[in-house]
C-alpha atoms as a PDB file:
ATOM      1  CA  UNK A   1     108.856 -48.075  61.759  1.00  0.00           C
ATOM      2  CA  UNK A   2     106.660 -46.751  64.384  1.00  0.00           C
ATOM      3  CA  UNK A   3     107.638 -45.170  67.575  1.00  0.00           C
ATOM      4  CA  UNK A   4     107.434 -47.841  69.957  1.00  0.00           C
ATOM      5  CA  UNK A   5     109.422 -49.925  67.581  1.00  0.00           C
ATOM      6  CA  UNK A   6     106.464 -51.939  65.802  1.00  0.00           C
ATOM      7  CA  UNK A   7     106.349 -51.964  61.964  1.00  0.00           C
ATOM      8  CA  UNK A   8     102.779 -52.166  61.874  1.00  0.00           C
ATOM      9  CA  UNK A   9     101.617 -48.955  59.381  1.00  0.00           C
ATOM     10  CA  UNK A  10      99.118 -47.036  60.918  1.00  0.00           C
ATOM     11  CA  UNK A  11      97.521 -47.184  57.879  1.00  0.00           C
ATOM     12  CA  UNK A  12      96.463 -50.691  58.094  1.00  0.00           C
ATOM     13  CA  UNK A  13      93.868 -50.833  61.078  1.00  0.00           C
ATOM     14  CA  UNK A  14      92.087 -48.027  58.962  1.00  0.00           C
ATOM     15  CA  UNK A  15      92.085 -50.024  55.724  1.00  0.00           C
ATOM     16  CA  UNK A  16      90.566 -52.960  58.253  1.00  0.00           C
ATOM     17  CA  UNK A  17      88.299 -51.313  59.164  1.00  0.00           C
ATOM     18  CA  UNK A  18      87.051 -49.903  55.883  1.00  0.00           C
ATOM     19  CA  UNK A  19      86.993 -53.545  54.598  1.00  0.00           C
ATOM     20  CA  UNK A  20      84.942 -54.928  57.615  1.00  0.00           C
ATOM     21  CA  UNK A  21      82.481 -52.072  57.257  1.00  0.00           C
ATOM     22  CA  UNK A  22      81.950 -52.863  53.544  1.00  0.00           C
ATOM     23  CA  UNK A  23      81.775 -56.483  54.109  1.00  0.00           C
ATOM     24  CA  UNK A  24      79.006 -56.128  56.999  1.00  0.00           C
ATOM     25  CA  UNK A  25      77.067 -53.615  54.110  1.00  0.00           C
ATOM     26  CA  UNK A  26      77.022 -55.957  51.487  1.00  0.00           C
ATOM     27  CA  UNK A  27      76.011 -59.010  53.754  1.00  0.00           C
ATOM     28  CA  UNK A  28      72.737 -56.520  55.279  1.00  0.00           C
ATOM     29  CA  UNK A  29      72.371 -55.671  51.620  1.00  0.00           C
ATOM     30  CA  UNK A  30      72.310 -59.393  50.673  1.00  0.00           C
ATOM     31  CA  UNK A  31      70.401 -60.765  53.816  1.00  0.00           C
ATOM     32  CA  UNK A  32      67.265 -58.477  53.359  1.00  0.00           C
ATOM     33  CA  UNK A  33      67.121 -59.341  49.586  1.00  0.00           C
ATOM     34  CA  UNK A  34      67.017 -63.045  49.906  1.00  0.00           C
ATOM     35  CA  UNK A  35      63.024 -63.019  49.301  1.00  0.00           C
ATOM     36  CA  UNK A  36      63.490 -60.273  46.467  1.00  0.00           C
ATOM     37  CA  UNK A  37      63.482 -61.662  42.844  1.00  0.00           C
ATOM     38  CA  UNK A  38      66.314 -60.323  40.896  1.00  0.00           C
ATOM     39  CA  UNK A  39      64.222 -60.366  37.935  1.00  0.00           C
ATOM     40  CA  UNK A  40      62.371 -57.059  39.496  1.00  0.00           C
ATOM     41  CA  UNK A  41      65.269 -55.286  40.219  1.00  0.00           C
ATOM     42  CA  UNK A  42      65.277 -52.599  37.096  1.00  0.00           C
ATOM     43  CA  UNK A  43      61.864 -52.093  37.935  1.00  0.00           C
ATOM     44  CA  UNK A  44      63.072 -50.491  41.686  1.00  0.00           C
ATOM     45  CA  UNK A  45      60.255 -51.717  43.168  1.00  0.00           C
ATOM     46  CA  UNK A  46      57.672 -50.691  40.836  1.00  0.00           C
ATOM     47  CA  UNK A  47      54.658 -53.871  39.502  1.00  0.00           C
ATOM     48  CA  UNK A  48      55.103 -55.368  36.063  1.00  0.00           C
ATOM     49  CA  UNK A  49      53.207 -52.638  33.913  1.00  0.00           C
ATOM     50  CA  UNK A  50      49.845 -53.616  32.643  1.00  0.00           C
ATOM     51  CA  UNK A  51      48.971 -51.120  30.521  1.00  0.00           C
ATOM     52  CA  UNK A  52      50.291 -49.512  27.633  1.00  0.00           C
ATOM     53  CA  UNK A  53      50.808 -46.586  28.766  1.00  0.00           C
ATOM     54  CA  UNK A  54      52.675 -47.345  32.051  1.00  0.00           C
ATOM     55  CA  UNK A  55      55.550 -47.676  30.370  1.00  0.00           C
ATOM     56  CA  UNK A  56      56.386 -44.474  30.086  1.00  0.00           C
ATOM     57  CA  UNK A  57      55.913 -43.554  34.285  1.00  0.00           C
ATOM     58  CA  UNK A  58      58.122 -46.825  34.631  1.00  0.00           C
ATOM     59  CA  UNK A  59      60.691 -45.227  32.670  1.00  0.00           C
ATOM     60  CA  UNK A  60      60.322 -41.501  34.741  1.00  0.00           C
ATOM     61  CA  UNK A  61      61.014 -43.429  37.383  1.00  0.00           C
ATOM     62  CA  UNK A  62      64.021 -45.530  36.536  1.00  0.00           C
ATOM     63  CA  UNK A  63      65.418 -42.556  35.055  1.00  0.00           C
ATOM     64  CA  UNK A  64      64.971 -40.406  38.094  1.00  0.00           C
ATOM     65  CA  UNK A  65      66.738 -43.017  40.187  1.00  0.00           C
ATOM     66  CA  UNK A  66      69.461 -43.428  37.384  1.00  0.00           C
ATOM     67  CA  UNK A  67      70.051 -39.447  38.230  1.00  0.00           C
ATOM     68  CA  UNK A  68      69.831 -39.825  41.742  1.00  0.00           C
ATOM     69  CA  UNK A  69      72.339 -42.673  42.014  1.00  0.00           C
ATOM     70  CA  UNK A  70      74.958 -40.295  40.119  1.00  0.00           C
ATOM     71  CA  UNK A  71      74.812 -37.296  41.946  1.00  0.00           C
ATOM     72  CA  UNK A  72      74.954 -40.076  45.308  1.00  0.00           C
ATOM     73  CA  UNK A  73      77.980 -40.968  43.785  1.00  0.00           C
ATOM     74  CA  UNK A  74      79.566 -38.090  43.321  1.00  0.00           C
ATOM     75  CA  UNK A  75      78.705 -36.914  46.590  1.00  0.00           C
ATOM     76  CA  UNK A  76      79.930 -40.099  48.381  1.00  0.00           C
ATOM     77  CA  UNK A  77      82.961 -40.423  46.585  1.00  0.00           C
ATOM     78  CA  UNK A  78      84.265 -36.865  47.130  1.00  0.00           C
ATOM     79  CA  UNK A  79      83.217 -37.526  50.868  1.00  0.00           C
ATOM     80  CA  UNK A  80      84.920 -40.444  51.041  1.00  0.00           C
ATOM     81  CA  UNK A  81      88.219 -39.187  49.108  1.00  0.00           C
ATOM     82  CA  UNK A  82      88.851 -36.123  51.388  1.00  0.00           C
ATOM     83  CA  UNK A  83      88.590 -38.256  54.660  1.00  0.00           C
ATOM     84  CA  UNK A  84      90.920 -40.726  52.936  1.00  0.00           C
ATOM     85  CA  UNK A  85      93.526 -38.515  51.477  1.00  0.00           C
ATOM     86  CA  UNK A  86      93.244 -35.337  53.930  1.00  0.00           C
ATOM     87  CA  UNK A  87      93.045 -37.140  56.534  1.00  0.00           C
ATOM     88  CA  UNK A  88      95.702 -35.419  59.408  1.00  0.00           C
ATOM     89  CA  UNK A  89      97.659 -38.949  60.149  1.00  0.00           C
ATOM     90  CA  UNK A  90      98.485 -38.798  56.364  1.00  0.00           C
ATOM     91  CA  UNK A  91      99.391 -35.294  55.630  1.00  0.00           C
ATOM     92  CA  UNK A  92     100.463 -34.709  59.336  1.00  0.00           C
ATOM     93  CA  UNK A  93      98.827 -30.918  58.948  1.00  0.00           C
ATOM     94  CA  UNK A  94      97.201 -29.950  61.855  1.00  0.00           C
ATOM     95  CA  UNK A  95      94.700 -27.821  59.843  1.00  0.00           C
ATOM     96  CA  UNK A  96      94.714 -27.968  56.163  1.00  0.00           C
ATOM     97  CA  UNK A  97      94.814 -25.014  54.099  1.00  0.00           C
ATOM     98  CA  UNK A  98      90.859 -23.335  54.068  1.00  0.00           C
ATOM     99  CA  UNK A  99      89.506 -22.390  50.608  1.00  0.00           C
ATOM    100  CA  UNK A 100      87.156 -19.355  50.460  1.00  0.00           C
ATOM    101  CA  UNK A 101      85.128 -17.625  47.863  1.00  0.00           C
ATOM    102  CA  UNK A 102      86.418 -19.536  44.788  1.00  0.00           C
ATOM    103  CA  UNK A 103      84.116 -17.950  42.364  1.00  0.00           C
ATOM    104  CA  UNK A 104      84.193 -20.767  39.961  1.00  0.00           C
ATOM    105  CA  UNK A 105      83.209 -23.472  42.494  1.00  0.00           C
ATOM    106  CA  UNK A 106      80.540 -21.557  43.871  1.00  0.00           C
ATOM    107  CA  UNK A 107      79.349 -20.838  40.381  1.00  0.00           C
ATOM    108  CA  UNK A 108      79.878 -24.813  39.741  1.00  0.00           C
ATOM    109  CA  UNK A 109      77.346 -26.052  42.869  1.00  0.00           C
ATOM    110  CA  UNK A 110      74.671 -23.199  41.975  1.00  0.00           C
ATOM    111  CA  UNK A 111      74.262 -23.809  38.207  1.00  0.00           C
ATOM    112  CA  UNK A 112      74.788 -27.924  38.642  1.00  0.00           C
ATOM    113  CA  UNK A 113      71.799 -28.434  40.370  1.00  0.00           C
ATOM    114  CA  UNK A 114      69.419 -26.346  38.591  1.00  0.00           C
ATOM    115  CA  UNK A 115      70.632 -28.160  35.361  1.00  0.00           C
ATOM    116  CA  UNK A 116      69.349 -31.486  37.073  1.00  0.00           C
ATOM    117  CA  UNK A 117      65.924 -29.861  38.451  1.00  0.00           C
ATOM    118  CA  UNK A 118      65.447 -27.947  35.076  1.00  0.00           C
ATOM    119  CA  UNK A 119      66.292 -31.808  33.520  1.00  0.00           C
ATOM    120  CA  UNK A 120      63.714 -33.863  35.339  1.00  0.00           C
ATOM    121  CA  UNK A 121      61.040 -30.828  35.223  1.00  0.00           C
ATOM    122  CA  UNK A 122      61.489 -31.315  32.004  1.00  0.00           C
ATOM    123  CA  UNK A 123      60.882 -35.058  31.404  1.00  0.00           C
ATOM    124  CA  UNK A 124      58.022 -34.810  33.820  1.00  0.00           C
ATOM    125  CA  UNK A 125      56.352 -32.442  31.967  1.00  0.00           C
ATOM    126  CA  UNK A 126      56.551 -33.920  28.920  1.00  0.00           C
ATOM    127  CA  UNK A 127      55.226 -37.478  30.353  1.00  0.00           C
ATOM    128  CA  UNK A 128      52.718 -35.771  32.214  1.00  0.00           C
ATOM    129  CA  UNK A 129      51.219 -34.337  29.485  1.00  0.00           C
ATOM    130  CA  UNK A 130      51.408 -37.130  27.585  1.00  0.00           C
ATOM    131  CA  UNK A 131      49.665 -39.397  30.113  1.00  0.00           C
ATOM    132  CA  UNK A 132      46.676 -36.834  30.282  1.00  0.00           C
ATOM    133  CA  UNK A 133      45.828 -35.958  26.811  1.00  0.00           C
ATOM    134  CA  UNK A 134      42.407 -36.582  26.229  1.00  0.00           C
ATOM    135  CA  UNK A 135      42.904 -36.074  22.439  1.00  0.00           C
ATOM    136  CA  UNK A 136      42.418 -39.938  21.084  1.00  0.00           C
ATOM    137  CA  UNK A 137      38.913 -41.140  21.267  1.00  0.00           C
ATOM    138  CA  UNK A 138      37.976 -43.746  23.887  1.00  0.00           C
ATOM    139  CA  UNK A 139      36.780 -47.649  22.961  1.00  0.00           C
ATOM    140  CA  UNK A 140      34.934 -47.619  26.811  1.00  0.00           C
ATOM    141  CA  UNK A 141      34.419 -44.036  28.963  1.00  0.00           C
ATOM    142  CA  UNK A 142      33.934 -45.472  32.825  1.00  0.00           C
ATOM    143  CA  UNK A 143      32.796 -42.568  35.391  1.00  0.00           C
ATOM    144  CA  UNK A 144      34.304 -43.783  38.271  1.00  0.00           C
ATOM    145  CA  UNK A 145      32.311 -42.696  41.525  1.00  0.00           C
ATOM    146  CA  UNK A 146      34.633 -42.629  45.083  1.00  0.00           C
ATOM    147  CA  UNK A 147      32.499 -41.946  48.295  1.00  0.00           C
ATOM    148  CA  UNK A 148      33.061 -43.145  51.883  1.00  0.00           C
ATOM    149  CA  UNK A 149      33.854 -45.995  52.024  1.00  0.00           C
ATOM    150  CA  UNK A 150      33.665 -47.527  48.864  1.00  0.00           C
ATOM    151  CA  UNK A 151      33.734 -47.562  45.069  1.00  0.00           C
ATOM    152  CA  UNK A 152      30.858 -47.130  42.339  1.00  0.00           C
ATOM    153  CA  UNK A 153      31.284 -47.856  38.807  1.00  0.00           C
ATOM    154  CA  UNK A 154      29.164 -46.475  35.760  1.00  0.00           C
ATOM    155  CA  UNK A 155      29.539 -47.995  32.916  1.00  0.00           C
ATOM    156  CA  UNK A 156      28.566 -45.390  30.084  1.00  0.00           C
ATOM    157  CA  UNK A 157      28.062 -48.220  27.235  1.00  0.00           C
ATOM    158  CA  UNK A 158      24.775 -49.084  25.129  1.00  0.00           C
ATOM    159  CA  UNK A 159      23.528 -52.393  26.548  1.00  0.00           C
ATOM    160  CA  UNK A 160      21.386 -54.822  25.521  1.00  0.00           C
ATOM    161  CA  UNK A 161      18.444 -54.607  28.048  1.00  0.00           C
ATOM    162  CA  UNK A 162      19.327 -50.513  29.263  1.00  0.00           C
ATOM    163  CA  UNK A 163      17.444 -47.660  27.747  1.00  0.00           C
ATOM    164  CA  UNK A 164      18.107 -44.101  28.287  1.00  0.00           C
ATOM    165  CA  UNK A 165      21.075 -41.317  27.247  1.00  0.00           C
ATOM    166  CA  UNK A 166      24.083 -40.742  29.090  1.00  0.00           C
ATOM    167  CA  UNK A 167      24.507 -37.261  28.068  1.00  0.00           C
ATOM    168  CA  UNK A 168      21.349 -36.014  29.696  1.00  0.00           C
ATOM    169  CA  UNK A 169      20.543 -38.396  32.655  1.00  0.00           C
ATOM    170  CA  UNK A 170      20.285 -36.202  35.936  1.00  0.00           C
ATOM    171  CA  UNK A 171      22.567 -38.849  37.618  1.00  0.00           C
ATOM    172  CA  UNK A 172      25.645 -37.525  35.861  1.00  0.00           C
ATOM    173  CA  UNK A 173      24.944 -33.635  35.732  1.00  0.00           C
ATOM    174  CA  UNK A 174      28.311 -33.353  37.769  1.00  0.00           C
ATOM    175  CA  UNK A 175      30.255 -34.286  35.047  1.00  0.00           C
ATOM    176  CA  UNK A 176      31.284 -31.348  32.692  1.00  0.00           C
ATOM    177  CA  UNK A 177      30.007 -31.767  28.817  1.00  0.00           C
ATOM    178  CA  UNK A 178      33.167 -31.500  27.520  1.00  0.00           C
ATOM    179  CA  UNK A 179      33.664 -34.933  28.962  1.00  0.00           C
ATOM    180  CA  UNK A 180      30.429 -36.250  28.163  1.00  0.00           C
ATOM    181  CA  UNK A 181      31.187 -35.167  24.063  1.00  0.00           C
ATOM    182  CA  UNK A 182      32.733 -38.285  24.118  1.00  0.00           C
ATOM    183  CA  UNK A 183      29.995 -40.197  25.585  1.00  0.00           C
ATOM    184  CA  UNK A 184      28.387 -42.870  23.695  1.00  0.00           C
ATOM    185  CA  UNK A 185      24.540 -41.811  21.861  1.00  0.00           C
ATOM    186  CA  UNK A 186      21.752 -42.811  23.774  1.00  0.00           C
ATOM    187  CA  UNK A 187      23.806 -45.015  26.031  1.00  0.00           C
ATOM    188  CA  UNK A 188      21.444 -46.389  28.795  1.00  0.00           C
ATOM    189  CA  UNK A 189      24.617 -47.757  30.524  1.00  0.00           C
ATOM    190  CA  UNK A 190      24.978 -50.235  33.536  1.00  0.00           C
ATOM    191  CA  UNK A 191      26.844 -49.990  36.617  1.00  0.00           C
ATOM    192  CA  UNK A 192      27.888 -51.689  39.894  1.00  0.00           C
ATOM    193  CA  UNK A 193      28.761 -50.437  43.546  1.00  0.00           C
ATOM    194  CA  UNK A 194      30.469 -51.743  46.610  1.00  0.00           C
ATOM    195  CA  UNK A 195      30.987 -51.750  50.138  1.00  0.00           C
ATOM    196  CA  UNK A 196      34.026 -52.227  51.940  1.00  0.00           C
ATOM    197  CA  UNK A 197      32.179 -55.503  52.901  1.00  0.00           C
ATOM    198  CA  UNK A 198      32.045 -56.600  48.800  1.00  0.00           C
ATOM    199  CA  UNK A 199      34.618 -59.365  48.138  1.00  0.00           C
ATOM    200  CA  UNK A 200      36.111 -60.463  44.639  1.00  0.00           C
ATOM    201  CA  UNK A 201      34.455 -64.158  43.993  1.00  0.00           C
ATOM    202  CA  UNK A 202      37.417 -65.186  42.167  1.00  0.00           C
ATOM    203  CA  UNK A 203      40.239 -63.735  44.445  1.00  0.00           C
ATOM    204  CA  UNK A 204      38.581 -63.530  47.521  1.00  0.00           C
ATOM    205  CA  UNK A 205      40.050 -59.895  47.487  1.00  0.00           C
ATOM    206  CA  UNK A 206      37.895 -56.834  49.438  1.00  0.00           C
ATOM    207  CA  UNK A 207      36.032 -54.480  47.562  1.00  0.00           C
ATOM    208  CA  UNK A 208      34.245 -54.597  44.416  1.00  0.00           C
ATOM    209  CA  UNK A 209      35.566 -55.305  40.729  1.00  0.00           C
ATOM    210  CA  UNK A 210      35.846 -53.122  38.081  1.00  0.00           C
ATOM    211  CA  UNK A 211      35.612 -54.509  34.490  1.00  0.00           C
ATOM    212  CA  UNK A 212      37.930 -53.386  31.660  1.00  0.00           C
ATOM    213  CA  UNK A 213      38.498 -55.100  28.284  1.00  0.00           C
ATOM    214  CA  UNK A 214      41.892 -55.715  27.457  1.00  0.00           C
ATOM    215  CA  UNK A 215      43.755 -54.043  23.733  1.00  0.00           C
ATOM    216  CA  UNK A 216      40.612 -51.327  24.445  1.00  0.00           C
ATOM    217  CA  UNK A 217      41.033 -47.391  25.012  1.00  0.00           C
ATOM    218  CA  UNK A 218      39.550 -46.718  28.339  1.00  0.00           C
ATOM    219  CA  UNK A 219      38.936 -43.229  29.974  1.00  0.00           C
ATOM    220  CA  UNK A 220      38.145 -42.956  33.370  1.00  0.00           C
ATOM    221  CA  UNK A 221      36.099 -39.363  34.182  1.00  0.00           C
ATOM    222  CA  UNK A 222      36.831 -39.149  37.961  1.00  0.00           C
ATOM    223  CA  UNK A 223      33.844 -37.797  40.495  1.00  0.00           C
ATOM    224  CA  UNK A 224      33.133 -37.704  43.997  1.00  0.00           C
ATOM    225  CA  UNK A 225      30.324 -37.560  46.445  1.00  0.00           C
ATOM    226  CA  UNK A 226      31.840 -36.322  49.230  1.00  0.00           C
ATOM    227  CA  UNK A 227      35.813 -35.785  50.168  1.00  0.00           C
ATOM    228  CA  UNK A 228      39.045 -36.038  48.411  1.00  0.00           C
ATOM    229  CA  UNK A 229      39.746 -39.562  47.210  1.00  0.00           C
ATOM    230  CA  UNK A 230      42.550 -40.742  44.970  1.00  0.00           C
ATOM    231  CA  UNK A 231      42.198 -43.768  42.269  1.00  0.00           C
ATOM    232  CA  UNK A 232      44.784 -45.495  42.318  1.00  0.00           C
ATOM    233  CA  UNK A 233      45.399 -48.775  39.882  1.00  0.00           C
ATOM    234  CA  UNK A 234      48.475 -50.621  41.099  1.00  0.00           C
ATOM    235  CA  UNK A 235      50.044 -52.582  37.906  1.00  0.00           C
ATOM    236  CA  UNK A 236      48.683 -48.994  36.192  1.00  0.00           C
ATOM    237  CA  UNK A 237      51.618 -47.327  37.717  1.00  0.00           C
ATOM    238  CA  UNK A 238      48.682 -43.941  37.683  1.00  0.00           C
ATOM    239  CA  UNK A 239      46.936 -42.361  39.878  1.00  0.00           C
ATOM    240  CA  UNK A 240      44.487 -39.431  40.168  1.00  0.00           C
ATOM    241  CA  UNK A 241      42.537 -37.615  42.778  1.00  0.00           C
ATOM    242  CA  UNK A 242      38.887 -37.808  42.822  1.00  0.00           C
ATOM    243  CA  UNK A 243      37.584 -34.491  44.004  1.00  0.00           C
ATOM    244  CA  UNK A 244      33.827 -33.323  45.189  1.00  0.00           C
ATOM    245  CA  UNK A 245      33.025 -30.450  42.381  1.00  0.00           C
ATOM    246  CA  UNK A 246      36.134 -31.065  40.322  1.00  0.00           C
ATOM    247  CA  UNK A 247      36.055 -33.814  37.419  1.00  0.00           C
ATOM    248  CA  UNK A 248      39.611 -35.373  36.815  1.00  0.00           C
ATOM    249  CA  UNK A 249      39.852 -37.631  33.478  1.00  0.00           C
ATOM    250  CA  UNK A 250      42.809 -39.813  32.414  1.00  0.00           C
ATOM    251  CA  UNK A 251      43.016 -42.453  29.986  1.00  0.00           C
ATOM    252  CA  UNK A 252      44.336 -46.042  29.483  1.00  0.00           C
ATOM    253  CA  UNK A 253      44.852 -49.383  27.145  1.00  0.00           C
ATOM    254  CA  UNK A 254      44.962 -52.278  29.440  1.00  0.00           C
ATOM    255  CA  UNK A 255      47.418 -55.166  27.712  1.00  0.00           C
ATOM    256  CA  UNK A 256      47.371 -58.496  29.966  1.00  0.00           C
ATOM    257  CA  UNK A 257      44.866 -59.898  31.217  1.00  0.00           C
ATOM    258  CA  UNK A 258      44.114 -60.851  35.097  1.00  0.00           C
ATOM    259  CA  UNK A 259      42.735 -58.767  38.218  1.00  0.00           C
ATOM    260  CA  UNK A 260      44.635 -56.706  39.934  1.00  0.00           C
ATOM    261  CA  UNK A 261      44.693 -54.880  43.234  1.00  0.00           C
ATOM    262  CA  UNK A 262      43.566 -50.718  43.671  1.00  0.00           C
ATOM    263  CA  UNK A 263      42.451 -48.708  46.522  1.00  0.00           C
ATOM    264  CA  UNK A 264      42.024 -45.116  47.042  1.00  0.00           C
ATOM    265  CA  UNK A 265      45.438 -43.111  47.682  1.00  0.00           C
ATOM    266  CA  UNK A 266      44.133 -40.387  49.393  1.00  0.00           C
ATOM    267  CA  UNK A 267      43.683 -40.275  53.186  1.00  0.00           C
ATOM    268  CA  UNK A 268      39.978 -39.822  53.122  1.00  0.00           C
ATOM    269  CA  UNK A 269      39.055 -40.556  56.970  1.00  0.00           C
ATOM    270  CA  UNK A 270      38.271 -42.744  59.523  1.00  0.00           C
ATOM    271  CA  UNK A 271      38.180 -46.080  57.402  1.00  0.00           C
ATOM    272  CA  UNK A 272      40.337 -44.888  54.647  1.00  0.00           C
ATOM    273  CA  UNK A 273      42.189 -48.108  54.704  1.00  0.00           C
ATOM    274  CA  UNK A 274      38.847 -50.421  53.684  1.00  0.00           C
ATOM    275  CA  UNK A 275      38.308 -48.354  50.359  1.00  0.00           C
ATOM    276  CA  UNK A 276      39.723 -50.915  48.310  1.00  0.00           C
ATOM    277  CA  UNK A 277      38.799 -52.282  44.835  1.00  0.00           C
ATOM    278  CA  UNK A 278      39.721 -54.811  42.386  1.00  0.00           C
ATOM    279  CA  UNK A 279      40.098 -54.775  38.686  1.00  0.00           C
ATOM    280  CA  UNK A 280      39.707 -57.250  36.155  1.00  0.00           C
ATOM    281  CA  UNK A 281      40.937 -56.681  32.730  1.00  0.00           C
ATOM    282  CA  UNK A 282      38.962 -60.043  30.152  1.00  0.00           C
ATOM    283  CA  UNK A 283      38.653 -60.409  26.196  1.00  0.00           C
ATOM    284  CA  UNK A 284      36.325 -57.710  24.792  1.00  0.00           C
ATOM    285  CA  UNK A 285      33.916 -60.070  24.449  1.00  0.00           C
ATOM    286  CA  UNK A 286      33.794 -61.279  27.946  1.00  0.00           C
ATOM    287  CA  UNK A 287      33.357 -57.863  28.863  1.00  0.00           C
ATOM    288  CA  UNK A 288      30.148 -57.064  26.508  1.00  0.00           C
ATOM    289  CA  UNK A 289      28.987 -59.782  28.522  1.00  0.00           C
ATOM    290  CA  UNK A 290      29.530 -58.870  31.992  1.00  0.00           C
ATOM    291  CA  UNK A 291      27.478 -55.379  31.048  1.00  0.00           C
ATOM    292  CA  UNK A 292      24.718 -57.839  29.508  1.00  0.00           C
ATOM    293  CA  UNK A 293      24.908 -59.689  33.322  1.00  0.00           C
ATOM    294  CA  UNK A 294      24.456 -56.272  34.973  1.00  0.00           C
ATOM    295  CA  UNK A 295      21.465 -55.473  32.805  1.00  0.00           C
ATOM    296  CA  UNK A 296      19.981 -58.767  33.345  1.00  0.00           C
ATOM    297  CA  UNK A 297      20.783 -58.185  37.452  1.00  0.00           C
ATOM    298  CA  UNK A 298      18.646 -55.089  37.072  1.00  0.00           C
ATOM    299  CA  UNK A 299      21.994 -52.373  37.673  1.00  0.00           C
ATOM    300  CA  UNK A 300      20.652 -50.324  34.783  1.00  0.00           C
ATOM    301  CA  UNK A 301      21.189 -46.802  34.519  1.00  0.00           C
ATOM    302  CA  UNK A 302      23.653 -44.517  36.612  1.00  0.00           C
ATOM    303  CA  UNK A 303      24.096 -43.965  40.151  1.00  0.00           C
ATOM    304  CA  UNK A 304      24.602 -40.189  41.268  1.00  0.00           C
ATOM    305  CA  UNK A 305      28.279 -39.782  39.829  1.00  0.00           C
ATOM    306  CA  UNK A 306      28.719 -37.054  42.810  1.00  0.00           C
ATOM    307  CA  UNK A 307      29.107 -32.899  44.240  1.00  0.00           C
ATOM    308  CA  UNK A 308      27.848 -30.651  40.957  1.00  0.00           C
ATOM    309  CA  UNK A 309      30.999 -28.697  39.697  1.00  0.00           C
ATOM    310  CA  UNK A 310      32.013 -25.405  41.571  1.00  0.00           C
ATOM    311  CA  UNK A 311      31.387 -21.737  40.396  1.00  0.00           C
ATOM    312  CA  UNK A 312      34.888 -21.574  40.228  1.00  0.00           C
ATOM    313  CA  UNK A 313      35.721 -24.864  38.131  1.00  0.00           C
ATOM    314  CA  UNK A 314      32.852 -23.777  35.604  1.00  0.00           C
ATOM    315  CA  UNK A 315      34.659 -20.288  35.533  1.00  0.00           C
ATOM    316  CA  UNK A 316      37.612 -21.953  34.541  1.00  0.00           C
ATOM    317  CA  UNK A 317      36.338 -24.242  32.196  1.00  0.00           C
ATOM    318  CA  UNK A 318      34.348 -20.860  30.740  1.00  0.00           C
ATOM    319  CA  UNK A 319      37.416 -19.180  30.413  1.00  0.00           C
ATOM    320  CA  UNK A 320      39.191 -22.069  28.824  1.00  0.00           C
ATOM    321  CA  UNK A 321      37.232 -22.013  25.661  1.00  0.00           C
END
């Protein structure tokens, strides 16, 4: 019984508490989802993966959430136990007895974390180099040009209607040889260009449309021709920077069909925001002919893929040999 003669436990206007505070979370939890499909939700707010690769990044991230939900745990529960159970209404201890340099918990919250960054550098690494070997041959090679404020694509294919060779047109002296090895012979290539005025005809969507063919190796050999950009492919779950007098190169399969949303990732300047681009993955064979409608359009040959390479990236790449 209490003191003033109530048998009320004290106990039970905390445990009301604690039950009205969880029941307010879970109905904020529940009222901001009611738009959110629960299909998506082991995605964690990542696109459906188009691509075969971006499998692999979905599962990074999933698994770096999975980690970071269990050491929440942890943390919340062991909060949550000592202000339950060492609380001074329950033990009636004014202050509880202090615990200092215990050697083996010390030891236990030093080494415990590096395990879990050691873990994930780990898996990182591994992906990461994964998702940027260059070692398989590509079906299509696409130099993808960023400059403000827009997108230019070159095409490096042999096309009906387009004479000339990829490997020594002036237009692409930025890009290293050891990416243009894999170039096509003799390909006269097509290309298109945008401006942050260029719509999608389909979609309606800003910016102009890059053309990949579905099941088909693509590498992209990243150039630009004047600041720091960033290509970024939504549904691809990748991204890369595009850098004046540094080539970056990554590679992809596109598996479903459709056209999806990109823009550049990369805070570029004053109308960063408009340099936005679309990309449409068809059939191989519609693809063959959307480079024959470019030829026949008269987009033939390259544009200027960008800044020539540094002394300092061709010392690297000299060294690398």
């Amino acid at each position: 019984m209490s003191p003033n003669g109530s048998d009320r436990s004290p106990r039970r206007p905390m445990r009301r508490k604690l039950l009205q505070a969880m029941t307010a979370g879970l109905v904020l939890a529940t009222a901001t989802g009611c738009s959110y499909n629960w299909e998506d939700f082991p995605r964690l707010g990542m696109p459906t993966p188009t691509t075969e690769e971006a499998p692999r990044i979905l599962s990074l991230w999933q698994g770096s959430w999975a980690a970071a939900l269990a050491v929440g745990v942890l943390v919340w529960g062991l909060i949550l136990w000592s202000a339950m159970f060492h609380r001074r209404s329950r033990t009636k201890v004014e202050v509880p007895p202090q615990t200092r340099y215990n050697m083996p918990i010390e030891a236990l919250y030093t080494v415990v974390p590096l395990i879990i960054v050691s873990v994930l550098f780990y898996f990182t690494a591994r992906d990461e180099t994964e998702l940027l070997s260059l070692d398989k041959k590509p079906d299509v090679t696409i130099n993808v040009v960023g400059f403000q404020w827009s997108w230019g694509f070159n095409y490096i294919e042999n096309v009906e209607g387009s004479t000339g060779n990829a490997k020594t047109d002036k237009n692409l002296d930025a890009i290293p040889d050891r990416y243009k090895d894999a170039f096509p012979a003799n390909a006269g290539g097509v290309y298109d260009v945008g401006t942050p005025a260029t719509r999608n005809p389909q979609t309606g969507n800003p910016g102009p449309t890059l053309w990949l063919p579905e099941g088909k190796t693509v590498r992209f050999v990243l150039t630009s021709r004047d600041v720091i950009h960033s290509f970024w492919v939504v549904p691809f779950l990748m991204k890369q920077d595009v850098i004046p007098g540094h080539t970056n190169a990554f590679q992809v399969t596109p598996n479903r069909q459709g056209t999806f949303l990109g823009k550049c990732a990369e805070l570029c300047g004053v109308d960063h925001s408009r340099m936005l681009f679309n990309v449409k993955v068809v059939s191989p064979e519609r693809y063959e002919q959307h480079l024959k409608d470019l030829a026949k359009k008269g987009q033939t040959g390259y544009i200027p893929a960008g800044i020539a390479q540094t002394s300092h990236e061709k010392n690297r790449e000299t060294n690398n040999l």
